[in-house]
N, C-alpha and C. Protein backbone atom coordinates (compact mmCIF):
# COMPACT_ATOMS: atom_id res chain seq x y z
N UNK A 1 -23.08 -50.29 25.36
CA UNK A 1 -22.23 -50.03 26.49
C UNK A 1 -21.13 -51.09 26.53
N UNK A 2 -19.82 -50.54 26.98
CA UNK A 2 -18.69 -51.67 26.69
C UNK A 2 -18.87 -52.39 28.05
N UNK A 3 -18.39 -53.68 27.39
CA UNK A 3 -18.27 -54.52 29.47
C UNK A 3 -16.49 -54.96 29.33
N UNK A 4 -16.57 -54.78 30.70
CA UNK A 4 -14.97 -54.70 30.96
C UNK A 4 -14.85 -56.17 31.97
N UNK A 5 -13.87 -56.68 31.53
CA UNK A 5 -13.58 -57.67 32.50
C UNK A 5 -12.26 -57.92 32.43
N UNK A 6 -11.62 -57.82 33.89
CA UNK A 6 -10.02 -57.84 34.19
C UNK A 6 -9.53 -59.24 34.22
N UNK A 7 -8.33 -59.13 32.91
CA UNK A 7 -7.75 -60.51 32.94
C UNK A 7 -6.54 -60.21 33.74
N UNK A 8 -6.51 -59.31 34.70
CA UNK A 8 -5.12 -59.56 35.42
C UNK A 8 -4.00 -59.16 34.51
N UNK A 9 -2.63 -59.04 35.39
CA UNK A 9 -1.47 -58.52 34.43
C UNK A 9 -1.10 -59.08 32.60
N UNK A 10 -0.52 -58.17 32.15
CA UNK A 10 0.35 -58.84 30.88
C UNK A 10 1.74 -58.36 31.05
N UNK A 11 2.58 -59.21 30.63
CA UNK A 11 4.24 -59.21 31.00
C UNK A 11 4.77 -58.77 29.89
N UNK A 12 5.23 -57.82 29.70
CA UNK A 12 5.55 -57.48 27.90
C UNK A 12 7.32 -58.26 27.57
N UNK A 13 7.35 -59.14 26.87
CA UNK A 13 8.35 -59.84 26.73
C UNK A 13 9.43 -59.64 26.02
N UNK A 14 10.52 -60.02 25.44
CA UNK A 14 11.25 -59.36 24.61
C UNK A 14 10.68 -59.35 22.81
N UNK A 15 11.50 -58.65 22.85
CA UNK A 15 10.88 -57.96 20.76
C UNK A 15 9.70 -57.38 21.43
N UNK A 16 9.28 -57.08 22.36
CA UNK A 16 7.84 -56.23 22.52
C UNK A 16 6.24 -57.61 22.66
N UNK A 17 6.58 -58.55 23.27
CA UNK A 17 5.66 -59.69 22.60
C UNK A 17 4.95 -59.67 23.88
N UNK A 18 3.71 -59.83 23.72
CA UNK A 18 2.78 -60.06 24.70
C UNK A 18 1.83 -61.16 24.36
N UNK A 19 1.43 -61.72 25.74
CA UNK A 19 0.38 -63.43 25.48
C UNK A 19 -1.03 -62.52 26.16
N UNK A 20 -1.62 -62.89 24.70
CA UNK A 20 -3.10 -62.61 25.58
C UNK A 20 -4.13 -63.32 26.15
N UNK A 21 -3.33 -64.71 26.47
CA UNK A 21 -4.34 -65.47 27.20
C UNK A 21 -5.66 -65.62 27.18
N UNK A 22 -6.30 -65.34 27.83
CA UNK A 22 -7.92 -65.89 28.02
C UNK A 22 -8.74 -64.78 27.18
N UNK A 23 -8.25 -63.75 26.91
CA UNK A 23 -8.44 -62.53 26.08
C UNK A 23 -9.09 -62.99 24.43
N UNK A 24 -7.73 -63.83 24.08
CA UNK A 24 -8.43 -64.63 22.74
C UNK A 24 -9.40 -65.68 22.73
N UNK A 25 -9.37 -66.21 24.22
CA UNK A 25 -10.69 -66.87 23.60
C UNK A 25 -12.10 -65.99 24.27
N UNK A 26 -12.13 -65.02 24.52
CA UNK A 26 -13.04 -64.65 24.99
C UNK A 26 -13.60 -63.75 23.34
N UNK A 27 -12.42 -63.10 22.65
CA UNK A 27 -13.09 -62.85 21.79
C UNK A 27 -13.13 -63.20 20.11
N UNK A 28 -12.28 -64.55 20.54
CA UNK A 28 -12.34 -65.63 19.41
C UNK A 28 -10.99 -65.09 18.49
N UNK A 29 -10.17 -65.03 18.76
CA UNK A 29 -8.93 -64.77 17.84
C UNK A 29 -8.43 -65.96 17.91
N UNK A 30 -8.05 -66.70 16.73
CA UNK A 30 -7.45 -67.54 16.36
C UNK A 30 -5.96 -66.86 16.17
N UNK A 31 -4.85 -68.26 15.91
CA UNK A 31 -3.65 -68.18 15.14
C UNK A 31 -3.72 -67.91 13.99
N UNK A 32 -2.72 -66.32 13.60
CA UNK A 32 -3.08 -65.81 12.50
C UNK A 32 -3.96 -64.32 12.06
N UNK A 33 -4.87 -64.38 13.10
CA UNK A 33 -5.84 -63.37 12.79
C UNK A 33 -4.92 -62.19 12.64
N UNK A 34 -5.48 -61.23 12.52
CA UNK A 34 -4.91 -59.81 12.99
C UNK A 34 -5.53 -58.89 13.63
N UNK A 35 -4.76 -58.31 14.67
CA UNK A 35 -5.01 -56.91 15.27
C UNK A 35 -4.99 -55.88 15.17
N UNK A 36 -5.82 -54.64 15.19
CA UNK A 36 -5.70 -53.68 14.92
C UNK A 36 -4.99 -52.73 16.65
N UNK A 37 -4.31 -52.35 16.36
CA UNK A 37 -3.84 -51.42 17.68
C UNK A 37 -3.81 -50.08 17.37
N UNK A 38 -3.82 -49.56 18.45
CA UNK A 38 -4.00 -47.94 19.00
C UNK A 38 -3.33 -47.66 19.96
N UNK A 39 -3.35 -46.20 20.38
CA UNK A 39 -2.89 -45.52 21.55
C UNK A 39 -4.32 -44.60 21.74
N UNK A 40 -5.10 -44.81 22.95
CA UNK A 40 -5.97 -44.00 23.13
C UNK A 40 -5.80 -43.62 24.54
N UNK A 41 -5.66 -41.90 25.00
CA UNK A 41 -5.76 -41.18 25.90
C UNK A 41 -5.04 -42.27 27.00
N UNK A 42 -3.69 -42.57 26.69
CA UNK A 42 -2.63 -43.14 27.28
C UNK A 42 -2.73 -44.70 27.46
N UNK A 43 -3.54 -44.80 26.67
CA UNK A 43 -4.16 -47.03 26.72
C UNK A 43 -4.03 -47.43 25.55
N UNK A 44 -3.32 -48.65 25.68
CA UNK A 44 -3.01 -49.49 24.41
C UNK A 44 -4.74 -49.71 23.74
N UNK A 45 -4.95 -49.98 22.73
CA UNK A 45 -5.96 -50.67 22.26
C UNK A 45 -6.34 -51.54 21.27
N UNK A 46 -6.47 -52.81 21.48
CA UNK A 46 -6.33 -53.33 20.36
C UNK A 46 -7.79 -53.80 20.09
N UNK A 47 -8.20 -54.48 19.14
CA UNK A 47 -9.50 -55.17 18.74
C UNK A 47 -9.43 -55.80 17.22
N UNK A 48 -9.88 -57.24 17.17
CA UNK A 48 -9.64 -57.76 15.95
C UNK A 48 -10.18 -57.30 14.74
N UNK A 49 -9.17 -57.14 13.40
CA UNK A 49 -9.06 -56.67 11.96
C UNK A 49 -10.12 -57.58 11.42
N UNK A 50 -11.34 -57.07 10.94
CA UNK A 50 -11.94 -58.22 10.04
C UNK A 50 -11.56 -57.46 8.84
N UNK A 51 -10.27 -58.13 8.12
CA UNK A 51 -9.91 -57.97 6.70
C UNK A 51 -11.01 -58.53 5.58
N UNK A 52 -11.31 -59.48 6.15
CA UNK A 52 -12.23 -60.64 5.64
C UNK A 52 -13.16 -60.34 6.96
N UNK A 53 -14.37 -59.93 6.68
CA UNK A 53 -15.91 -60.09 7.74
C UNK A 53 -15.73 -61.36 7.81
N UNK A 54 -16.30 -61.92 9.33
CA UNK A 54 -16.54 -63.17 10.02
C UNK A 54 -17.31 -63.51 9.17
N UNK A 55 -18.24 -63.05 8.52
CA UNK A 55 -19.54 -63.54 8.35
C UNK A 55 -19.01 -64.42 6.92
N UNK A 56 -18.17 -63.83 6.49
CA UNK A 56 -17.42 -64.59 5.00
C UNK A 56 -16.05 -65.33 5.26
N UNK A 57 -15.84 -65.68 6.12
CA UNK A 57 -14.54 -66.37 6.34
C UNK A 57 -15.18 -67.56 5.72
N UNK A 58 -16.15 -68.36 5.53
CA UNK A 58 -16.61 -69.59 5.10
C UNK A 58 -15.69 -69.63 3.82
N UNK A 59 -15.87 -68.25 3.09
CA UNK A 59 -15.36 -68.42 1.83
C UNK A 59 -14.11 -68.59 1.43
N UNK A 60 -12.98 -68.44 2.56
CA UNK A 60 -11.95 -68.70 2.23
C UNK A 60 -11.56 -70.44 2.53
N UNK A 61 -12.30 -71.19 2.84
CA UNK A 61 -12.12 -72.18 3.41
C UNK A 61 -12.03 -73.11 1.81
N UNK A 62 -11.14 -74.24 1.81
CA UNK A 62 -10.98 -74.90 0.47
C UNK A 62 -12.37 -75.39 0.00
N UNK A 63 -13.45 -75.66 0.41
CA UNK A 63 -14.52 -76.69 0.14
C UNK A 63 -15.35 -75.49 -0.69
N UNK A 64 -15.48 -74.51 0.33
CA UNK A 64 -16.40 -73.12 0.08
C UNK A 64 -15.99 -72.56 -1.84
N UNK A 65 -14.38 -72.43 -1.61
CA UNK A 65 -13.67 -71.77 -2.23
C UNK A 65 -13.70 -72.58 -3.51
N UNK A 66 -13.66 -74.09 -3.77
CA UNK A 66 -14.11 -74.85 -4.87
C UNK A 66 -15.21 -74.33 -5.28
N UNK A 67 -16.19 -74.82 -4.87
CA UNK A 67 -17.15 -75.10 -5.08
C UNK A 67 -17.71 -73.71 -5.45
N UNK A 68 -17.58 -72.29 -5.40
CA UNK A 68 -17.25 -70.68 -5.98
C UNK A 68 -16.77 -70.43 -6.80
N UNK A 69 -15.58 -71.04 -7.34
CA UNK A 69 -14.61 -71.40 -8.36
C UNK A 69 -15.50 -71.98 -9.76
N UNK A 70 -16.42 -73.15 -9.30
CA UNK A 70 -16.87 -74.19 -9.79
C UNK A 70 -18.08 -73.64 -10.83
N UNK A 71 -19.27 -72.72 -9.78
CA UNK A 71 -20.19 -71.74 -9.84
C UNK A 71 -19.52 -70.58 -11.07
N UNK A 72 -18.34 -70.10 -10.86
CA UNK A 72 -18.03 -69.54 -12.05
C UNK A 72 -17.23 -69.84 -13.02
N UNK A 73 -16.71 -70.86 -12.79
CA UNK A 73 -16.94 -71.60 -14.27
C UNK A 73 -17.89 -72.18 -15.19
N UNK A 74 -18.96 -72.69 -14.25
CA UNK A 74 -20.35 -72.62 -15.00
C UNK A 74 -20.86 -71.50 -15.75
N UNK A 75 -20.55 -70.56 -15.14
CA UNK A 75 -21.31 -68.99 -15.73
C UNK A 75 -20.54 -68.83 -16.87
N UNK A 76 -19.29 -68.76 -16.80
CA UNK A 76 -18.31 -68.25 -17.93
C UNK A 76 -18.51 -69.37 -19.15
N UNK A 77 -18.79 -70.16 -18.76
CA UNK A 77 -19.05 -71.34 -19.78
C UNK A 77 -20.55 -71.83 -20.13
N UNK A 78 -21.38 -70.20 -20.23
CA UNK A 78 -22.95 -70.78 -20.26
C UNK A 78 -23.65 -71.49 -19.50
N UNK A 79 -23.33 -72.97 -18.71
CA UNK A 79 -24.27 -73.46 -18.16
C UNK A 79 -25.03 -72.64 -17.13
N UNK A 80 -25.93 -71.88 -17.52
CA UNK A 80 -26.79 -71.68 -16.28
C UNK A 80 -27.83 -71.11 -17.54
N UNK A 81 -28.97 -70.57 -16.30
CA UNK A 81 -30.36 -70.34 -17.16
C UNK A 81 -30.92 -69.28 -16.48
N UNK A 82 -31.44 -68.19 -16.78
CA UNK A 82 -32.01 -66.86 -15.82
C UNK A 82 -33.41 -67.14 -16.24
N UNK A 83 -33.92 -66.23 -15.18
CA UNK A 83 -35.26 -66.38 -15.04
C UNK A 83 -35.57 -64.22 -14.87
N UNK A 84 -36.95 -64.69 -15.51
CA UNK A 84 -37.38 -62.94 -15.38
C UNK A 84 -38.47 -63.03 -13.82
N UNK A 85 -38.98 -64.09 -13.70
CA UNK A 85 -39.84 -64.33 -11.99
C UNK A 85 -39.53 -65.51 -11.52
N UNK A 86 -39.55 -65.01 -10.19
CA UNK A 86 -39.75 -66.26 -9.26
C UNK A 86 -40.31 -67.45 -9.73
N UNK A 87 -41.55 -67.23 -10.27
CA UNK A 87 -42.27 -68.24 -10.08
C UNK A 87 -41.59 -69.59 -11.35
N UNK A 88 -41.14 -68.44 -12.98
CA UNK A 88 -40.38 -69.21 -13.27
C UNK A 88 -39.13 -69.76 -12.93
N UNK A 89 -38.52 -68.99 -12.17
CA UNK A 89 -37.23 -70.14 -11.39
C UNK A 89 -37.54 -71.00 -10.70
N UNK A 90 -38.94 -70.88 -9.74
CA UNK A 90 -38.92 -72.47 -9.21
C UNK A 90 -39.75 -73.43 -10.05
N UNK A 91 -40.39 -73.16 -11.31
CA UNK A 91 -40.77 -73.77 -11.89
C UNK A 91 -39.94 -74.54 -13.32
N UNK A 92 -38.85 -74.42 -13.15
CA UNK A 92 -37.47 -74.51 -13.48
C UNK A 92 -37.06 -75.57 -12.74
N UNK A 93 -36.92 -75.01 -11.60
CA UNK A 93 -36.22 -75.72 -10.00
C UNK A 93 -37.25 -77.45 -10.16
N UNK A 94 -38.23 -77.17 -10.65
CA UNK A 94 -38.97 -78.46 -10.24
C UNK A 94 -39.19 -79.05 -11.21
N UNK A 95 -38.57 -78.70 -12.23
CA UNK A 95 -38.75 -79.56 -13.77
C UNK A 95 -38.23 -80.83 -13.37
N UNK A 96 -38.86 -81.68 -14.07
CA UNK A 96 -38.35 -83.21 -13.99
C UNK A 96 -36.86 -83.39 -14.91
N UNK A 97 -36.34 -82.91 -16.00
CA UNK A 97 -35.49 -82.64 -16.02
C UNK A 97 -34.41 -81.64 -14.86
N UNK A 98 -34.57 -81.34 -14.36
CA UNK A 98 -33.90 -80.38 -13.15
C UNK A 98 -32.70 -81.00 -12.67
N UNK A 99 -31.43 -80.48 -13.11
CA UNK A 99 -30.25 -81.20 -12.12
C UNK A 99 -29.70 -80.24 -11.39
């Protein structure tokens, strides 16, 4: 069920620009994000574009994005080791050699 809560007027400004005030932080839009808009049964509608899911924005972040980079350059360059069970990957994982 949707919940509605009235932020009071918006002033539509010139070039068409509107401030959505308390709107973004209620549903976390940063500078930058994007909106998706509509016209539904005579109501604007907008709601934020996950181009990128929230749940992966980590990955665009420089630290994330190294260190992914890093992971496949290992692969492309052999270093890594597969396992056919669990039990040998963590018995792998716990070799005294293990880095």
């Amino acid at each position: 069920m949707a919940t509605e809560r009235d932020l009071g007027p918006v002033v539509v400004q010139r070039r068409g620009l509107v401030r959505l005030g308390e709107a973004r932080k209620l549903l976390g839009i940063a500078d930058g994000d994007i909106l998706r808009m509509w016209v539904e049964d005579g109501r604007i509608v907008m709601e934020p574009a996950d181009l990128v899911p929230r749940t992966e924005r980590y990955l665009r972040q420089d630290e994330w994005a190294a260190m992914l980079q890093a992971s496949l350059d290992d692969m492309r360059a052999g270093r890594m080791r597969s396992h056919d069970t669990v039990d040998g990957l963590l018995a792998d994982l716990h070799a005294p050699d293990a880095n």
